[in-house]
PDB file of N, CA and C in Angstrom:
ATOM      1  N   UNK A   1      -8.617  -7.465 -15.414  1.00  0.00           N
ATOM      2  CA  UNK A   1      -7.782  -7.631 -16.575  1.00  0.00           C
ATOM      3  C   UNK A   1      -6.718  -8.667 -16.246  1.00  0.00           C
ATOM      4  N   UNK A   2      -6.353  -9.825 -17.278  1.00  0.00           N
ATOM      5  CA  UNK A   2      -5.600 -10.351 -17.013  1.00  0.00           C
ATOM      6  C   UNK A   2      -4.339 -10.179 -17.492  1.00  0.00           C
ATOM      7  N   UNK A   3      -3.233 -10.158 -17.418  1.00  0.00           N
ATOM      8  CA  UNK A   3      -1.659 -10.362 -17.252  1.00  0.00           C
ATOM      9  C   UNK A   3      -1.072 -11.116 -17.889  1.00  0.00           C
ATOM     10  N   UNK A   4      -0.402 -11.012 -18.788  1.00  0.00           N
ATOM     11  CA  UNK A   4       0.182 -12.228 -19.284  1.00  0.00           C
ATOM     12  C   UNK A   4       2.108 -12.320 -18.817  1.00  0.00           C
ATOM     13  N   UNK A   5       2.801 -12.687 -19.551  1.00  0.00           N
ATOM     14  CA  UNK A   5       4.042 -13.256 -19.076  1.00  0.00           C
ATOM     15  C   UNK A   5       4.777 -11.888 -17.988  1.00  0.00           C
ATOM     16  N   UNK A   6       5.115 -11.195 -17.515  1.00  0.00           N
ATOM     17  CA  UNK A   6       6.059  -9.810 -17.023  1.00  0.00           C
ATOM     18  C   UNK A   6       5.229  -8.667 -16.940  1.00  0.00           C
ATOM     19  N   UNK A   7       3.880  -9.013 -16.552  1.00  0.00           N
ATOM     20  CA  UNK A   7       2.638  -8.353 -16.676  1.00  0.00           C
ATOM     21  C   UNK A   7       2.566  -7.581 -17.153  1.00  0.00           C
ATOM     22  N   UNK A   8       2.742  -8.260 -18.887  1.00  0.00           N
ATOM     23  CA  UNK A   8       2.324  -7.384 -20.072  1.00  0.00           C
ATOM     24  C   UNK A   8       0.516  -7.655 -20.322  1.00  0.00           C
ATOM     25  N   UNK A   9       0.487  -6.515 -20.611  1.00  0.00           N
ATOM     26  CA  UNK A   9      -1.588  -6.681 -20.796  1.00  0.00           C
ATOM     27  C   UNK A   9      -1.764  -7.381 -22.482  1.00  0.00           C
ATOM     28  N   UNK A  10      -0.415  -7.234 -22.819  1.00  0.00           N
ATOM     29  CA  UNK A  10      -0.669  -7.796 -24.696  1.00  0.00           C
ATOM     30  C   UNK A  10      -0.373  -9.234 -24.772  1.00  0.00           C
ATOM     31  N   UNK A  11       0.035 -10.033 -23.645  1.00  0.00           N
ATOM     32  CA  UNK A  11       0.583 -11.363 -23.343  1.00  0.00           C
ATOM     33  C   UNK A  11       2.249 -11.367 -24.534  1.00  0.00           C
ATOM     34  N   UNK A  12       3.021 -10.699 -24.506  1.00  0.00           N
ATOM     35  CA  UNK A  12       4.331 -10.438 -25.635  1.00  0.00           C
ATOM     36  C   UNK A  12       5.456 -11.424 -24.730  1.00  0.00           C
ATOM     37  N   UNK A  13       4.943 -11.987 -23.745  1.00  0.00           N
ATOM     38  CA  UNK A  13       5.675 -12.975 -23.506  1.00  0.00           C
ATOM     39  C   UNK A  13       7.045 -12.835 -22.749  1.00  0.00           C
ATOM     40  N   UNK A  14       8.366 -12.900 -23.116  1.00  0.00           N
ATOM     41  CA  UNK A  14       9.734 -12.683 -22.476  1.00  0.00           C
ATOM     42  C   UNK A  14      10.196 -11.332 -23.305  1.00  0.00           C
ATOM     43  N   UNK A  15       9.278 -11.418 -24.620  1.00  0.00           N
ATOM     44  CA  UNK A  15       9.782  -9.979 -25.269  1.00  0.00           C
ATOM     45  C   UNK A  15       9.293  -8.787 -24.552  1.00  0.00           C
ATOM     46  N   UNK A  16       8.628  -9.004 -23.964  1.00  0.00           N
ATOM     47  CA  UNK A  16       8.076  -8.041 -23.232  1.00  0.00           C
ATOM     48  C   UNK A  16       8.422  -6.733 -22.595  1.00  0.00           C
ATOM     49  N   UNK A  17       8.664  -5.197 -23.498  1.00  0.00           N
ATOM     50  CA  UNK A  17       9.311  -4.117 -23.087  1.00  0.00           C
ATOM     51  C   UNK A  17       9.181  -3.365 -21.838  1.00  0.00           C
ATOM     52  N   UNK A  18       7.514  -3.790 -21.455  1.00  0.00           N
ATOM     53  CA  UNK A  18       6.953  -2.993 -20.523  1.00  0.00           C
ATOM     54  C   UNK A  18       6.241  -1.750 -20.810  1.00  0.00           C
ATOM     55  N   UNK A  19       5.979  -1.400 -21.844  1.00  0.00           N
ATOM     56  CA  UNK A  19       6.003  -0.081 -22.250  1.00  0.00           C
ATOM     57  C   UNK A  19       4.211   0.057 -22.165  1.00  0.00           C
ATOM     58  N   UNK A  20       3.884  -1.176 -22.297  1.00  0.00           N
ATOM     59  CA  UNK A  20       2.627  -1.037 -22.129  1.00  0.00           C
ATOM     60  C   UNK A  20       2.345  -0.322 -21.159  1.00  0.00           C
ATOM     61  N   UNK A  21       2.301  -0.944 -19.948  1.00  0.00           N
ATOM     62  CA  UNK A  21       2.517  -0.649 -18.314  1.00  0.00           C
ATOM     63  C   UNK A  21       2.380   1.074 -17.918  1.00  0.00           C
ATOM     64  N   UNK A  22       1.626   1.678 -17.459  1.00  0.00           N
ATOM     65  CA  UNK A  22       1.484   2.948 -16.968  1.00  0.00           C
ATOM     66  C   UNK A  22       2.631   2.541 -15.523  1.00  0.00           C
ATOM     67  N   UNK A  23       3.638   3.652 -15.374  1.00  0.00           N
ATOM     68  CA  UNK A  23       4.333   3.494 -14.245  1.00  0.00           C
ATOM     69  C   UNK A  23       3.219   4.419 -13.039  1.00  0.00           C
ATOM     70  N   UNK A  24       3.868   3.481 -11.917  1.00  0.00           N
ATOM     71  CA  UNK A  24       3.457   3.201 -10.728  1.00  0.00           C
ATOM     72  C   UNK A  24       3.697   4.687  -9.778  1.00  0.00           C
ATOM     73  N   UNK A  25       3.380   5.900  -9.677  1.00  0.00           N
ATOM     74  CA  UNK A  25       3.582   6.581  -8.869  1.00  0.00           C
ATOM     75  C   UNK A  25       3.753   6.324  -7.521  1.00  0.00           C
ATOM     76  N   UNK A  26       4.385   7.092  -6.486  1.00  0.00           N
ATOM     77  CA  UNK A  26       4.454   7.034  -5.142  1.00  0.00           C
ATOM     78  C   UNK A  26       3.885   7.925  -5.163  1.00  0.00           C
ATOM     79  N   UNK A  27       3.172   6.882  -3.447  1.00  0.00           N
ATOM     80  CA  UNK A  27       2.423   7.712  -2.500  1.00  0.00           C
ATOM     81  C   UNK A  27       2.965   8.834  -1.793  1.00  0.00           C
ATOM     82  N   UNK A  28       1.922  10.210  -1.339  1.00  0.00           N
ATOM     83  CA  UNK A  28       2.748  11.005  -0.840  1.00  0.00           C
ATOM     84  C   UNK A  28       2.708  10.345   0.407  1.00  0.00           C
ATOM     85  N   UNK A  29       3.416  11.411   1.232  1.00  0.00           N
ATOM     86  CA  UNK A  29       3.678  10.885   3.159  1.00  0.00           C
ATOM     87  C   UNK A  29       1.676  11.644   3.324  1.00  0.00           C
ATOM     88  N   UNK A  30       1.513  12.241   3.134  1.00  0.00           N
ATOM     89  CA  UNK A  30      -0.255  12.562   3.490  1.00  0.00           C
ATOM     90  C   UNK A  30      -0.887  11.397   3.068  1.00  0.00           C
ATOM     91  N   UNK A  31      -0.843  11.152   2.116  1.00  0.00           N
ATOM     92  CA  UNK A  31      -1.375   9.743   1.460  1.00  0.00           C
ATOM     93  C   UNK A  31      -1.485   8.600   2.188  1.00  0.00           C
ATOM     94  N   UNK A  32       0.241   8.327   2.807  1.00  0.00           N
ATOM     95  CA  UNK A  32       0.380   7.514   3.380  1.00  0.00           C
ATOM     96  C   UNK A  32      -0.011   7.751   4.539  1.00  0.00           C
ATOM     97  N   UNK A  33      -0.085   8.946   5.265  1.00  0.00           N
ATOM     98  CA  UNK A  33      -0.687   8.648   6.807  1.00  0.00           C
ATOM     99  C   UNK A  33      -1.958   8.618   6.533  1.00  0.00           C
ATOM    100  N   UNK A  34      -2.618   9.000   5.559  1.00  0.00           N
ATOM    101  CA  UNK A  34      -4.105   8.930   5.921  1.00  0.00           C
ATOM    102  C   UNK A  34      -4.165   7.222   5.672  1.00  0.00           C
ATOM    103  N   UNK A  35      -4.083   6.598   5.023  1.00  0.00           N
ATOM    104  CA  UNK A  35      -4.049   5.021   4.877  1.00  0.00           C
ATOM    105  C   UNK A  35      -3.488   4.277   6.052  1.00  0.00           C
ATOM    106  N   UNK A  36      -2.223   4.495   6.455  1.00  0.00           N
ATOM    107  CA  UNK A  36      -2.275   4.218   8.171  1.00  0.00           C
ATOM    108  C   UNK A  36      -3.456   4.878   8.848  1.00  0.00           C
ATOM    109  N   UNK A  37      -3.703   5.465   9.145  1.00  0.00           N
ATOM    110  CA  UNK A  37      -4.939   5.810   9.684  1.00  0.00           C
ATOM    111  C   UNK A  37      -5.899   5.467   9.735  1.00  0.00           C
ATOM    112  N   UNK A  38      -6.440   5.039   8.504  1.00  0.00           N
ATOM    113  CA  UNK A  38      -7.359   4.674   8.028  1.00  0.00           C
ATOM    114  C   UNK A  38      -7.012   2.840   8.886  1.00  0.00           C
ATOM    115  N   UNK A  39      -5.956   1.995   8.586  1.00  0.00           N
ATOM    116  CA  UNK A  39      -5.494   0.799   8.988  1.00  0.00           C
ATOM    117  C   UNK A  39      -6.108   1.001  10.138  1.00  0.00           C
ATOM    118  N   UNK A  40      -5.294   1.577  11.058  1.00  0.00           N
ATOM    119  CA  UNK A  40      -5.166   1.833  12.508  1.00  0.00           C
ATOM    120  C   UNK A  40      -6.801   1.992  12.958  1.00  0.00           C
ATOM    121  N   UNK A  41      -7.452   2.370  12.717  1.00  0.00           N
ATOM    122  CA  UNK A  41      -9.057   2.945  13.028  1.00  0.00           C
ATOM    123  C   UNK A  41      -9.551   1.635  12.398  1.00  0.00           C
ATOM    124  N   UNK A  42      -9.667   0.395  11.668  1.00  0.00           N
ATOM    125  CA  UNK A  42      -9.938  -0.743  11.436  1.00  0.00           C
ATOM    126  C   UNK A  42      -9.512  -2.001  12.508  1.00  0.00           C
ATOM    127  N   UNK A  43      -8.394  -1.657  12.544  1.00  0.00           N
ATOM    128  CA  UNK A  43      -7.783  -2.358  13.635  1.00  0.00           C
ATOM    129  C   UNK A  43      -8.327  -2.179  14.692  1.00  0.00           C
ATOM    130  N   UNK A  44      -8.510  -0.959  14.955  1.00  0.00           N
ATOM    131  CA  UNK A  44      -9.031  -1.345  16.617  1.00  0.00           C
ATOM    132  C   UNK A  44     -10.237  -1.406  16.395  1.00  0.00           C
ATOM    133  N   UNK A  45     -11.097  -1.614  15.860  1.00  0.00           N
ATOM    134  CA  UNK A  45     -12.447  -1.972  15.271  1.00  0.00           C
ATOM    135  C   UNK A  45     -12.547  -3.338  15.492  1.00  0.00           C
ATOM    136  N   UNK A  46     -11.860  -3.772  14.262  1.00  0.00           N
ATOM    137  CA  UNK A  46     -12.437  -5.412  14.178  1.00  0.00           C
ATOM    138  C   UNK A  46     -11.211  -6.003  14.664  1.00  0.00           C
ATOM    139  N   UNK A  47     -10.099  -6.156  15.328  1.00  0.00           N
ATOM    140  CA  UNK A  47      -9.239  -6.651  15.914  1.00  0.00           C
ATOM    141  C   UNK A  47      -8.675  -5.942  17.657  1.00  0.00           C
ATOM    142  N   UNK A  48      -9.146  -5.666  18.550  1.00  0.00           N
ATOM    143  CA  UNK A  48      -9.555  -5.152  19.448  1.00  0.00           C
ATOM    144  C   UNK A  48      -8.717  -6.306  20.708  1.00  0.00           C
ATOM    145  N   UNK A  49      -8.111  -7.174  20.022  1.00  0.00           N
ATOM    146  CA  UNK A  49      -7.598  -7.876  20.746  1.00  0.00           C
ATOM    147  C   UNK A  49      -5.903  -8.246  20.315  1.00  0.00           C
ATOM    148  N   UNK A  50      -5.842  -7.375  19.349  1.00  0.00           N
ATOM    149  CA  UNK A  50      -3.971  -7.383  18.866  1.00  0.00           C
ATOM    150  C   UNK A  50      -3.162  -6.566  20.535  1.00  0.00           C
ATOM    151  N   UNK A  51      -2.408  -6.712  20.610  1.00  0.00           N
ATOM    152  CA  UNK A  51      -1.474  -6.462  21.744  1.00  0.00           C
ATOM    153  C   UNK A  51      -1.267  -4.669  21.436  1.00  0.00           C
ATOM    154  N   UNK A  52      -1.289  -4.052  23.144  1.00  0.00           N
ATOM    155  CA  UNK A  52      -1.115  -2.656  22.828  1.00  0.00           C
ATOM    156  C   UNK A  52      -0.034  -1.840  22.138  1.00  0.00           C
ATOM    157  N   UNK A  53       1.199  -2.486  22.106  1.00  0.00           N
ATOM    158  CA  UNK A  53       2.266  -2.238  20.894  1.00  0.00           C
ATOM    159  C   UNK A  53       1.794  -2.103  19.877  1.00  0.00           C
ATOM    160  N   UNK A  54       1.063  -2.537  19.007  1.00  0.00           N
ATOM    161  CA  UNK A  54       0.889  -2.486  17.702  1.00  0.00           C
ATOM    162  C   UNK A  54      -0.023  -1.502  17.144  1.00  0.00           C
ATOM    163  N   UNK A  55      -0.629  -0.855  18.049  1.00  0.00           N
ATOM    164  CA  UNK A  55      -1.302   0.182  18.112  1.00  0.00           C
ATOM    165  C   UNK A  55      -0.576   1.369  18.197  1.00  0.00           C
ATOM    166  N   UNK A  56       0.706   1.613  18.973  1.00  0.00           N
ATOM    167  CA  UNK A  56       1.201   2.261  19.982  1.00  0.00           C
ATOM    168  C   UNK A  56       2.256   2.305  18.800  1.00  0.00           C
ATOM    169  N   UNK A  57       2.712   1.210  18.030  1.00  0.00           N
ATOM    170  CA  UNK A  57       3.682   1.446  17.190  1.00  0.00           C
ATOM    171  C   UNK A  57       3.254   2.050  15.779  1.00  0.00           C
ATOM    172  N   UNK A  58       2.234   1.953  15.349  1.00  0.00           N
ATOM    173  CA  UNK A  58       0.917   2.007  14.078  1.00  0.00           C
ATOM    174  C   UNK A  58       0.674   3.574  14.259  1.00  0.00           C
ATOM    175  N   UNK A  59       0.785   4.347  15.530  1.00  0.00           N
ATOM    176  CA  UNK A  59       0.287   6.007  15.845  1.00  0.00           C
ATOM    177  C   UNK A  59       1.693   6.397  15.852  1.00  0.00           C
ATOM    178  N   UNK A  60       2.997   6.000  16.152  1.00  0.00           N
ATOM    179  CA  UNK A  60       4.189   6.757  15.978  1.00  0.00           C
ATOM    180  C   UNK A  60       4.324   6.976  14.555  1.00  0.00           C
ATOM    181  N   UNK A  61       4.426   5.912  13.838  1.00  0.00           N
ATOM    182  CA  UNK A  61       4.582   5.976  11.795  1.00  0.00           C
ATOM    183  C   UNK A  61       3.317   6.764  11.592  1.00  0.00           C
ATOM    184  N   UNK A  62       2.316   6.914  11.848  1.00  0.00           N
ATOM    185  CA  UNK A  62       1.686   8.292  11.107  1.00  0.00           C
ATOM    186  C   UNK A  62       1.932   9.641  11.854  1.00  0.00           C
ATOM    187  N   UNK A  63       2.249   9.644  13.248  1.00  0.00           N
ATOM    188  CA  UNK A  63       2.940  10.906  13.829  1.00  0.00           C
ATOM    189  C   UNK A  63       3.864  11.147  12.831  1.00  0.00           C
ATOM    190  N   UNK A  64       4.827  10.407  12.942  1.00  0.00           N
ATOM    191  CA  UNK A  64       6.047  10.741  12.224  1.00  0.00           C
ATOM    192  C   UNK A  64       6.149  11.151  10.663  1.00  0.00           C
ATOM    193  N   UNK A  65       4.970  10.502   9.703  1.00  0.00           N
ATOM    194  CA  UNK A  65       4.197  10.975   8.726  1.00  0.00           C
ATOM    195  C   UNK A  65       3.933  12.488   8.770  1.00  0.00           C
ATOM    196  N   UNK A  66       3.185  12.768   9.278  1.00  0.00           N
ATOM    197  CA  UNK A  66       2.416  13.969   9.418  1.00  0.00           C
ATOM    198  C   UNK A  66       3.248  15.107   9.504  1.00  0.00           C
ATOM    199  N   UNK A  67       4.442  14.922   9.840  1.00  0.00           N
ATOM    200  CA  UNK A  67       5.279  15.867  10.456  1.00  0.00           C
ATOM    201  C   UNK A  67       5.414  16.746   8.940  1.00  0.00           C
TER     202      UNK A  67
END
């Protein structure tokens, strides 16, 4: 679907209320660690050569998630 001016779906331009627009829920913290997780288990898949920090830092934020 395309977007028009303030990503109204009706293209209404600068008048544009928004109302169209379904608002954007947040993710829960489960949500979000499973998606880090999910990252993290890709990463060391097909990038197997990123530095051990980033791994090491990528498993503390879903530890800390999970909690």
């Amino acid at each position: 679907m395309i977007f028009g001016t303030n990503g109204c779906m009706y293209n209404c331009g600068d008048s544009c209320t928004g109302e169209c627009r379904e608002p954007i829920k947040p993710m829960s913290r489960k949500q979000n660690a499973r998606l880090l997780t999910d990252l993290l288990e890709y990463l060391k898949e097909e990038h197997s050569n990123l530095p051990a920090h980033v791994f090491e830092v990528l498993g503390e934020v879903i530890y800390d998630l999970k909690k």
